[in-house]
Every structure is written in structure tokens, then in C-alpha cells.
Protein backbone atom coordinates (compact mmCIF):
# COMPACT_ATOMS: atom_id res chain seq x y z
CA UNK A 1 81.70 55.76 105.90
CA UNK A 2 84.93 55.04 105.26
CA UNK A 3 86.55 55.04 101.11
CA UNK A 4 89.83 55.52 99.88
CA UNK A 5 89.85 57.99 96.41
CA UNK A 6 92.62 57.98 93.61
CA UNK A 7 96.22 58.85 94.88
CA UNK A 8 95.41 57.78 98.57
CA UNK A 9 93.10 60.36 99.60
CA UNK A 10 90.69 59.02 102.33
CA UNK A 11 87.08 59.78 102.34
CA UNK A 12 85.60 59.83 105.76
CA UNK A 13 82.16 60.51 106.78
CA UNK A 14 82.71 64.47 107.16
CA UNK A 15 85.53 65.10 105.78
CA UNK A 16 88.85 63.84 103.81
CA UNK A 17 92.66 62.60 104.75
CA UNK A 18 94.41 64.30 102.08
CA UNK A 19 98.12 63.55 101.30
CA UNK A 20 100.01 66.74 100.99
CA UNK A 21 102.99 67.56 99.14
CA UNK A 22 105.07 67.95 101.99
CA UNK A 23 104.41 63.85 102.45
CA UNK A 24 102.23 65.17 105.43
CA UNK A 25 98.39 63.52 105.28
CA UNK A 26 95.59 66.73 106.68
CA UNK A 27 91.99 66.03 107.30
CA UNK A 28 89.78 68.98 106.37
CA UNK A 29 85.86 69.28 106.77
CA UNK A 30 83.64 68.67 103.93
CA UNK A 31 81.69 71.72 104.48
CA UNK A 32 84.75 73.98 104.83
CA UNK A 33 86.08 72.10 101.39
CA UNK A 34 82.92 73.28 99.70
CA UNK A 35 82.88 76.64 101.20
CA UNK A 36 86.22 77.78 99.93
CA UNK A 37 85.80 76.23 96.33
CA UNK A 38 87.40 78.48 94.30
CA UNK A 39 84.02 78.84 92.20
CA UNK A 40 82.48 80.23 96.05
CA UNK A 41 83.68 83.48 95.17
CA UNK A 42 82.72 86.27 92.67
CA UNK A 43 85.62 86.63 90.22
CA UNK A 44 84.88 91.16 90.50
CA UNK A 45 83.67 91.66 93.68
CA UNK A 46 86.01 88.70 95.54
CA UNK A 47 83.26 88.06 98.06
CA UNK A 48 81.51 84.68 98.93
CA UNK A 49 78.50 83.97 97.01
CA UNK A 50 78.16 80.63 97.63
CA UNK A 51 75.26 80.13 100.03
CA UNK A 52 76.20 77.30 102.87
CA UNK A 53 72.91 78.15 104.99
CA UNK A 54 70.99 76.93 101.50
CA UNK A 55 72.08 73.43 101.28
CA UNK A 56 69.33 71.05 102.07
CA UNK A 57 72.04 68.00 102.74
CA UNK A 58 75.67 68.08 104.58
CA UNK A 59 78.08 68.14 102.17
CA UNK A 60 79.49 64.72 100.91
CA UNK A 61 82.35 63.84 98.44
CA UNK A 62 81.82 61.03 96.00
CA UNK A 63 84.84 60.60 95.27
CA UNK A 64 88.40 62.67 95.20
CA UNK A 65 92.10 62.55 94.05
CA UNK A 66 94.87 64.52 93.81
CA UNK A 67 95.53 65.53 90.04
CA UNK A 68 98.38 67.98 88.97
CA UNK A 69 98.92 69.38 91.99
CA UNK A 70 94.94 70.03 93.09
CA UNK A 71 92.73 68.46 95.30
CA UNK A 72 89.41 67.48 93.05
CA UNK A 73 86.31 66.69 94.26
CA UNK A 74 82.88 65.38 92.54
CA UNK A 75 80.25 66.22 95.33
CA UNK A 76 77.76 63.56 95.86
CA UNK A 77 74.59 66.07 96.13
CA UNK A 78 75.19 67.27 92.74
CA UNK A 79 77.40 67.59 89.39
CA UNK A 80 79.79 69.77 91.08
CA UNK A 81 83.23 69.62 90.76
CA UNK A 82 85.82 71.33 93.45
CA UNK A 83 89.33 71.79 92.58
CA UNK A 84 91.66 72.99 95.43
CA UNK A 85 95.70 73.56 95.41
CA UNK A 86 97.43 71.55 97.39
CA UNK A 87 100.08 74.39 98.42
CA UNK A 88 96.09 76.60 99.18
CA UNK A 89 95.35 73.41 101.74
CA UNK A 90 99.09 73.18 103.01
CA UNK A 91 98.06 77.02 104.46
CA UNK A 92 95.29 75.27 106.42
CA UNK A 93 95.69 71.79 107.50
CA UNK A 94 97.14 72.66 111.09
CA UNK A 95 93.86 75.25 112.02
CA UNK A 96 96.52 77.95 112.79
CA UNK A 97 95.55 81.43 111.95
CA UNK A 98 95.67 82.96 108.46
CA UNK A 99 99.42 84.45 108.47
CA UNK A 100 99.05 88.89 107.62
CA UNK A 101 102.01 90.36 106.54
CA UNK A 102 100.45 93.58 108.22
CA UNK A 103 101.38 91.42 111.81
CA UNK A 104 104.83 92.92 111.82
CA UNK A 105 106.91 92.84 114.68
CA UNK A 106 106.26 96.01 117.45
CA UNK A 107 109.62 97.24 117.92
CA UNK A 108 109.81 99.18 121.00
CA UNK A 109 112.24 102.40 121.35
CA UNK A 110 112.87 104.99 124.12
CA UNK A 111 113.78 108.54 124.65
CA UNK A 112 116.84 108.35 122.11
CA UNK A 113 114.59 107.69 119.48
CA UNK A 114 113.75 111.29 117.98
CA UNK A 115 117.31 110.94 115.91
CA UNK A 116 116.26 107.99 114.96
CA UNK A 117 112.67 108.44 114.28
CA UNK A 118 111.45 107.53 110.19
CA UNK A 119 110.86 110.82 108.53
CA UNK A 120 109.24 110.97 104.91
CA UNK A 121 108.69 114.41 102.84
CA UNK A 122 105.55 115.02 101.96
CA UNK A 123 106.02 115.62 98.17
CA UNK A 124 107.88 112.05 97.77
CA UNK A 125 105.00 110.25 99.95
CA UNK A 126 102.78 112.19 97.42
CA UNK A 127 105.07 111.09 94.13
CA UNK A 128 105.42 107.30 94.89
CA UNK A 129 103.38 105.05 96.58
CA UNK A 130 106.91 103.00 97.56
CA UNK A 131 106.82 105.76 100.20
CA UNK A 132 104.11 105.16 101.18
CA UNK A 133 104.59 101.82 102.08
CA UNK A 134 107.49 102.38 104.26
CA UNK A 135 106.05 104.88 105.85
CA UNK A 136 102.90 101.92 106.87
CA UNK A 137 105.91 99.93 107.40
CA UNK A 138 107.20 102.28 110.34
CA UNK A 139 103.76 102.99 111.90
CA UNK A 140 103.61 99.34 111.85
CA UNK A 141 106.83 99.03 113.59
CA UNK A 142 107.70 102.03 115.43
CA UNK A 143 104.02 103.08 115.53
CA UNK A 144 105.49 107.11 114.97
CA UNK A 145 107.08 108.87 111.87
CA UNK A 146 107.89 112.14 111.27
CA UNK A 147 106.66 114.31 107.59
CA UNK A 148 108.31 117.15 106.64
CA UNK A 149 107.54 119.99 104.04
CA UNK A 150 103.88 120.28 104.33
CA UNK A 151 101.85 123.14 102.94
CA UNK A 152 100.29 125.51 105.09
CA UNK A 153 97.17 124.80 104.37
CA UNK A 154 93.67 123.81 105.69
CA UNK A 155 93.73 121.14 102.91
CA UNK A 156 97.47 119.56 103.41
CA UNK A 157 96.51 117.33 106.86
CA UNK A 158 93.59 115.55 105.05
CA UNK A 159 94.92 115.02 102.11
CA UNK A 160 97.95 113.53 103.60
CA UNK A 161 96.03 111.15 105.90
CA UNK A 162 94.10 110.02 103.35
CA UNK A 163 97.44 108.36 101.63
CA UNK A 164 96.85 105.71 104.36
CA UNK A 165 92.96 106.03 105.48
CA UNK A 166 89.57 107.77 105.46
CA UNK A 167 89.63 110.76 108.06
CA UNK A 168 87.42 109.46 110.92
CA UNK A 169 85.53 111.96 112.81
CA UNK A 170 85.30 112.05 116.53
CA UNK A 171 83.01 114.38 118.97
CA UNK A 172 85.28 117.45 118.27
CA UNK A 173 84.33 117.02 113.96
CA UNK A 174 86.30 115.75 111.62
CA UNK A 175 89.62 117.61 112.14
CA UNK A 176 90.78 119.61 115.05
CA UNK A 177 92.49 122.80 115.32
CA UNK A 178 95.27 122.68 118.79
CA UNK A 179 95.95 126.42 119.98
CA UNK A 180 94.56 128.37 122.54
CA UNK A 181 90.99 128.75 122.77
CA UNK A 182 88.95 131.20 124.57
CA UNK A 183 87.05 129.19 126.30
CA UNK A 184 88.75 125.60 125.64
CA UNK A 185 86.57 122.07 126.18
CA UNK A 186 90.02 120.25 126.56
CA UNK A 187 93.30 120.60 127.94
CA UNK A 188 94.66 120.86 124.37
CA UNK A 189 93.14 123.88 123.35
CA UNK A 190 95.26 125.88 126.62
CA UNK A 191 98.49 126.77 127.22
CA UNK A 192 98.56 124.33 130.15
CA UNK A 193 100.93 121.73 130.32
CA UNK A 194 99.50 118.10 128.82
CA UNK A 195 100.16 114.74 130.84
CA UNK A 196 100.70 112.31 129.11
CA UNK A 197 98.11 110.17 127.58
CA UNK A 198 95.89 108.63 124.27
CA UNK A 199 93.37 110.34 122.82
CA UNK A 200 89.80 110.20 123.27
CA UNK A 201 89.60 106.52 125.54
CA UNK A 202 85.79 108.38 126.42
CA UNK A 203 84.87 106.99 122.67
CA UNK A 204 83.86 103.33 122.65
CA UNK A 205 86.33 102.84 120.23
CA UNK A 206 89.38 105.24 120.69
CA UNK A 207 90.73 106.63 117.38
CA UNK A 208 93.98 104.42 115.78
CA UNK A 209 96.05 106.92 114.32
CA UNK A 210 96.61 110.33 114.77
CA UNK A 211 97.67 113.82 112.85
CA UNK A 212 99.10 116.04 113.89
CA UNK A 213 100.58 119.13 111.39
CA UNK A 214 102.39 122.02 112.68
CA UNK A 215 101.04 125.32 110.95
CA UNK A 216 103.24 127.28 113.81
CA UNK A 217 105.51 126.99 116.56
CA UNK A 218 107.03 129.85 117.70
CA UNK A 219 106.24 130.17 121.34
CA UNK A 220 108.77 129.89 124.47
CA UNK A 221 108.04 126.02 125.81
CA UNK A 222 105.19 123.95 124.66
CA UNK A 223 107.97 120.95 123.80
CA UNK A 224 106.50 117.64 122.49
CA UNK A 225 106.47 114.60 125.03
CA UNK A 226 105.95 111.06 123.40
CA UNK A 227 106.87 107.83 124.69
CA UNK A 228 106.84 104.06 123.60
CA UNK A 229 103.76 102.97 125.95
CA UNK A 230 104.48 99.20 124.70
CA UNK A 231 108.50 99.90 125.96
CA UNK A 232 107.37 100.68 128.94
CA UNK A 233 104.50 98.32 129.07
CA UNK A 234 107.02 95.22 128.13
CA UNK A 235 109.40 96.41 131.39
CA UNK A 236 106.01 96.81 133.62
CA UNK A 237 105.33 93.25 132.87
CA UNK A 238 108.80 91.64 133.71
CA UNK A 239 109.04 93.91 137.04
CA UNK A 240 105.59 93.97 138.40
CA UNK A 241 104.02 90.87 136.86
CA UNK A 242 100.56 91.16 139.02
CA UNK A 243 100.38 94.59 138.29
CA UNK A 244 100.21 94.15 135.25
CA UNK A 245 97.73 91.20 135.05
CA UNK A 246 95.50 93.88 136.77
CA UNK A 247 95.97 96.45 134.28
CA UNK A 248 94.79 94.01 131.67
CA UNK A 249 91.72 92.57 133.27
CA UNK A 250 90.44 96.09 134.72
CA UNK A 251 87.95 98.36 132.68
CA UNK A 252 88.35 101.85 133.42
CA UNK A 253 86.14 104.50 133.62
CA UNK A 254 86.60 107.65 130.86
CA UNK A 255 84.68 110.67 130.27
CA UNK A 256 84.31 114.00 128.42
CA UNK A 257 81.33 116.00 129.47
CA UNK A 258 80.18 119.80 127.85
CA UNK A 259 77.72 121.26 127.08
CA UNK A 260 77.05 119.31 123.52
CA UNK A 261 78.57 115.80 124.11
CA UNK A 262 78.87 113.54 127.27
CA UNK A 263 81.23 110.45 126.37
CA UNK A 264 81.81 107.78 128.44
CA UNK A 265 83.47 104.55 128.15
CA UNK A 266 85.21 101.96 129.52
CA UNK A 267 88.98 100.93 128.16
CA UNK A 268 91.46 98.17 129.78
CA UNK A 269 94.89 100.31 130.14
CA UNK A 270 96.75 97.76 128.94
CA UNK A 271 95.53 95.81 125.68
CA UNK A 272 97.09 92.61 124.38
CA UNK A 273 96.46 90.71 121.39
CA UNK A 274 95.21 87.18 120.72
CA UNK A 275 98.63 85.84 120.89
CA UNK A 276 98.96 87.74 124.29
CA UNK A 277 101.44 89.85 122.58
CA UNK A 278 101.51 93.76 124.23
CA UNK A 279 98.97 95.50 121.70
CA UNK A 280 98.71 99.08 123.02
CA UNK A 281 97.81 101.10 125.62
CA UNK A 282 94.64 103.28 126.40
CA UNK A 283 95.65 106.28 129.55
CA UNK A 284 94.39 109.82 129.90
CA UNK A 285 94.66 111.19 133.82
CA UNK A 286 92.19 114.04 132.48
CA UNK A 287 89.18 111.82 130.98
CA UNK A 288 89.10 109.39 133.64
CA UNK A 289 85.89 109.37 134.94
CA UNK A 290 85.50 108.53 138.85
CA UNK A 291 86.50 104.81 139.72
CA UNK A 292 83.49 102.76 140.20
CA UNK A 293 84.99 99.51 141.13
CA UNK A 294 84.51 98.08 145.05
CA UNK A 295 86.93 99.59 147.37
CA UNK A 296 88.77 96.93 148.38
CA UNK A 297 89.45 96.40 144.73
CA UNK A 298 90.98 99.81 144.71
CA UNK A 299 93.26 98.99 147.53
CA UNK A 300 95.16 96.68 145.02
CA UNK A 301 94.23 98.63 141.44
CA UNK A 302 95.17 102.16 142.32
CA UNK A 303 99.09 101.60 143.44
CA UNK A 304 99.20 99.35 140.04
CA UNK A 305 97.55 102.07 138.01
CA UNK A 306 100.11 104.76 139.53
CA UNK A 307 102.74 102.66 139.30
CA UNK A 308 102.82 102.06 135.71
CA UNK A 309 102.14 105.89 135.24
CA UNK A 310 105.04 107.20 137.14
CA UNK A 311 107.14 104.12 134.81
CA UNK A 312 106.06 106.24 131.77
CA UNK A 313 107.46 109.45 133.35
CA UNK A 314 110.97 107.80 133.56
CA UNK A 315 113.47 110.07 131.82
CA UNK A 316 114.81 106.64 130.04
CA UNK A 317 111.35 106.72 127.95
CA UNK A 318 110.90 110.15 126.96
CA UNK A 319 111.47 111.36 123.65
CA UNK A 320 110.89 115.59 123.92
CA UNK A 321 111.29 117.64 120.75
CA UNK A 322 109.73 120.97 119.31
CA UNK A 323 107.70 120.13 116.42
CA UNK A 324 108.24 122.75 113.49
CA UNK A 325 106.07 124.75 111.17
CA UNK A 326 105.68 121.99 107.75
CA UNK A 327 105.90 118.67 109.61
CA UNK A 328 103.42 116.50 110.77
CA UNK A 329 104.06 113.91 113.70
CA UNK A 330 101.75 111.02 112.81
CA UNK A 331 101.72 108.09 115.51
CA UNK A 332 99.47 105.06 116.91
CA UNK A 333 96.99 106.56 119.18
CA UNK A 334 96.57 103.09 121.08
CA UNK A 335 100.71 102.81 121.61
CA UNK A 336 102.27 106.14 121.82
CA UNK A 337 101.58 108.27 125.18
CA UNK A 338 102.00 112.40 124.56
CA UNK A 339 101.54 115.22 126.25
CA UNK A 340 103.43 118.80 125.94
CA UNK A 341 105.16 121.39 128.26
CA UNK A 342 103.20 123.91 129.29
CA UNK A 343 104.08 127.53 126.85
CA UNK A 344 103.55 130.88 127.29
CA UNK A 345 100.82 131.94 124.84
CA UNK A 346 101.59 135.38 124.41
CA UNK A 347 105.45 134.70 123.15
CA UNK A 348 104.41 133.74 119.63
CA UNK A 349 102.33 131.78 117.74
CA UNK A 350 101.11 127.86 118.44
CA UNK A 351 98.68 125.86 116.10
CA UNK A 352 98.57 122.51 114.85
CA UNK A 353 95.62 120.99 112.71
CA UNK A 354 94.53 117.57 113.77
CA UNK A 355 92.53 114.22 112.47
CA UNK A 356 92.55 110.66 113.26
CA UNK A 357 92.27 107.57 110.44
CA UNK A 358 91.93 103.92 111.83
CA UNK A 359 94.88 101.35 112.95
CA UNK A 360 92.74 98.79 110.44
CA UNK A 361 93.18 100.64 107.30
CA UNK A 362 96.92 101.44 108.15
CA UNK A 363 97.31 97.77 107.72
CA UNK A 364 95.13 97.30 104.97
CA UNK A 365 97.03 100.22 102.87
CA UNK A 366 100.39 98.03 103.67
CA UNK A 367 99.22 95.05 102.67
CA UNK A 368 97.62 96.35 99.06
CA UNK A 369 100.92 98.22 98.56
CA UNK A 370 103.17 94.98 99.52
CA UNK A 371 101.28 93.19 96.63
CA UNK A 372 99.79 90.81 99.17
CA UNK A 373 96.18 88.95 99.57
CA UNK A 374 94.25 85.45 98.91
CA UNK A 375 93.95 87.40 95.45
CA UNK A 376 96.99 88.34 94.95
């Protein structure tokens, strides 16, 4: 069926040619037309309510035209009556994905960077939510920033990381305390030096973002180590090209086994995103779990592997710094690598008080405090 509406809009068996404002004609779908009627969502809750599974027919127009700037439509199937913006349609007529302001750029930095790195007191992230926001905007970008002046308190870490998430527990509770335990179920909790890696890749999905706040540092050694894993990741892929391919197609192994929790999981060292844009990085030398792939595979996967290791090791990536009593080092646990220098525990004093929040709330705190949504 073939009809032509008011103001040249074609009406075609499943869908419509619509003339846009740009002078550009889109066809969109009858059933997707219907779906996103404005009246398809509750006004409170902003969900869809409009039930596309229940209709007994497909979807057909009776007739449509473009009036003061909308797209209307009077549905054959009933006395419905669908009015659409044309600039709303304009955002869809080529199928490409929904734009997020939360997609901003990665921006990758090396072992210079602690100079450089975006610091924000705690009492003005606390006053004004404007500080908030750029501090979103340089975990977004940098994926690492830097508070200063927090209380020495249990309660100061979670209420902090709640100005940009819910605390998410993992298999050690819902916070952690770093220092030297008596008898310690990770690395962390020694004076042992700490290669560098992510956190918890034995956790089917690893935690986003993590906490860290320095109660005490007064110990000889025990320097931070962090590094850019997407710098590094972005120079793996121009020199070592197959390497890399391997390190994205390859699940690996990871464990953490005591005596009241056995993790495993598998993670792909190298993540990318649907754009095959460099989205992180999943490595910890101490929770990988044996290699279970065929040998021969091996012969090929384990020179990549430790060649993209030893990259992150390169003094040009490093950033090394002692973290402070007050401040709280709060980075992307799926793009920044860290480990420490091994201390000497009896010198002094070493604690830090830890929890993790989610990458996906990061972004969705940035975009409520940029002002942006379909509701907006």
C-alpha cells in the first residue's frame, strides 16, 4: 500500500517517508512510530507503558502530515492520535546510536601526569554539586583524580563515594581496610611489594571504580604505582598489531581461593567498545588462575600476554607518588593498572580504607548533573 499524506509524507505498507526539516525525506517503522509516542510513556515514572506485545494488528497509519513542526498520525486500528517532533525524528532517521554525553573522549596520559592529575577537596565536592560534575568529568576522561582533606573517619570513604554511586560490595564486604594483616588473604593486606594490576578480574563482573582514602602513611617505601593501561594499550596496538588482536579475543583464567570464597572467572585483557574504541583493561599476575587454553595456543598467547606486561612496566608510563593521610585516589578499576613498592611495616604506620561504586553510575551521575536526558 502505497498513499501520500498532507505535506508530502508517504505512507507505505510498514512504515512512512517523512520529509524532514533539514529537506532530508527518513522512512521510520510503523511499530517503532507507535512505540515512542510521546503518550507511550508515564509522565512520573518516565518508563514505557505502552504495551506493543498487546496489539492484536501491526500497526497502520491512516493518514499523516507534518503540522507545526510535528509529525501527526491518526492510527488506522483505533482513535489514536501520535504527534512526534520533527527535530525528535531528525535524532533517528539514520539508525545510528543514541548520542550520551557520558561517551567522552578517553584521554590517555603517562608517568608525568601526577602534576597534572585533577584534584578536588572534599568539603567543595561536598558544598556544590558543580564539583561534582567535574570531578565525573575527569574520571570520564582521565579515569583518576585526586581528593584532598578528608576526615579521618570510618564514615568519610562512603560517604564520599556515594556523591557519584552506591558502594558495591565485593567478596572482601562492602569496604576494605589495606594494612598489614596477620594472616593476609591478598597481597594487599602485606608489606610485599604489589604488581601491577585491576582489582578483583576473579568476579564475573570486576568492580568500575575504586576508593581508595589514606588514614596513614608514614612508613619508609610503600610508593603508589599507577599507569594509563589504555596509553599503553593504544601504543601495544600500533607496535604489535597481532598481539593485540590476541589479547582481545582471549578469555583468561582468574581466581581467588580461601577458606570462605573461591572466585573464578574469565576476563579478555584487553576490552574494546562497540565502536572498537580501547575500553579498558582487566590484568592481575596474582589472580590468574592456571592457563587452560591448548598448548600450541600458548606458544603464540603467552609472549603476547608478557609482552604487553613488560610495556606497562616502561618508566615512560609510570606515574609513582606517596599518597598522604586526608586524600583519597579514586580511579577506573577497568583502565588504571596499580600496584605499590614494597615498605617496611615496622617504620610507621600504613592504612587506607577501600570500596568500589560502578563505571555505569559514574556516567549516569554526569549526565543528571550536565542537565542532560530524553527528559530533559
Amino acid at each position: 500500500m502505497l498513499g501520500t499524506g498532507e505535506t508530502g509524507v508517504l505512507l507505505r505498507d510498514n512504515g512512512l517517508d517523512v520529509p524532514l526539516a533539514n529537506g532530508e525525506t527518513a522512512y521510520f517503522n510503523y511499530y517503532w512510530l507507535r512505540d515512542n509516542c510521546p503518550t507511550s510513556f508515564d509522565p512520573e515514572t518516565r518508563e514505557r507503558v505502552f504495551d506493543v506485545f498487546g496489539m492484536d494488528t501491526a500497526p497502520k497509519a491512516r493518514s499523516a502530515a507534518i503540522s507545526a513542526g510535528d509529525l501527526e498520525i491518526s492510527w488506522a486500528d483505533s482513535n489514536h492520535i501520535t504527534r512526534l517532533p520533527l527535530k525528535f525524528l531528525s535524532a533517528y532517521a539514520k539508525g545510528e546510536k543514541r548520542p550520551d554525553i557520558a561517551n567522552l573522549p578517553r584521554v590517555p596520559w603517562y608517568g608525568d601526569h601526577y602534576a597534572k592529575i585533577a584534584r578536588f577537596a572534599y568539603d567543595d565536592l561536598v558544598a556544590d554539586k558543580a564539583n561534582v560534575l567535574e570531578w565525573t568529568r575527569a574520571m570520564l576522561t582521565d579515569g583518576v583524580a585526586l581528593l584532598t582533606g578528608l576526615p579521618d573517619t570510618d564514615a568519610a570513604l562512603l560517604d564520599t563515594a556515594s556523591l557519584i554511586g552506591h558502594v558495591r560490595p565485593s567478596y572482601f564486604g562492602l569496604d576494605f581496610e589495606v594494612k598489614t594483616h596477620i594472616k593476609p588473604t591478598n597481597l594487599a593486606y602485606t608489606s610485599k611489594a604489589l604488581p601491577l594490576h585491576t582489582d578483583l578480574p576473579d568476579e564475573d563482573l570486576a568492580p568500575g571504580v575504586q576508593f581508595l582514602h589514606c588514614r596513614a602513611n608514614t612508613v619508609d617505601g610503600g610508593n603508589s604505582i599507577f599507569v594509563d593501561a589504555i596509553a599503553v594499550a593504544e601504543d601495544f596496538r600500533k607496535a604489535y598489531p597481532e598481539d593485540f588482536d590476541l589479547l582481545v579475543a582471549t578469555d583468561v583464567p582468574y581466581y581467588c581461593e580461601h577458606e570462605s570464597f573461591d572466585m573464578r572467572s574469565r576476563q579478555r585483557v584487553i576490552e574494546l567498545d562497540e565502536y572498537g574504541n580501547i575500553s579498558g583493561v582487566t590484568i592481575s599476575q596474582h589472580h590468574a588462575d592456571i592457563f587452560d587454553m591448548p598448548q600450541d595456543y600458548l606458544d603464540r598467547y603467552y609472549p603476547a600476554f608478557c609482552r604487553f606486561g613488560k610495556m606497562m612496566r616502561d618508566a615512560k608510563y609510570l606515574m609513582r607518588f606517596h599518597l598522604n593521610g586526608g586524600e583519597c585516589i579514586v580511579f577506573d578499576n577497568h583502565r588504571i593498572v596499580h600496584g605499590r613498592e614494597a615498605y617496611s611495616a615496622t617504620s610507621g604506620q600504613r592504612h587506607l580504607h577501600g570500596c568500589y561504586t560502578d563505571r555505569g553510575e559514574l556516567r549516569s551521575t554526569f549526565r543528571v548533573l550536565s542537565g542532560e536526558g530524553r527528559f530533559k
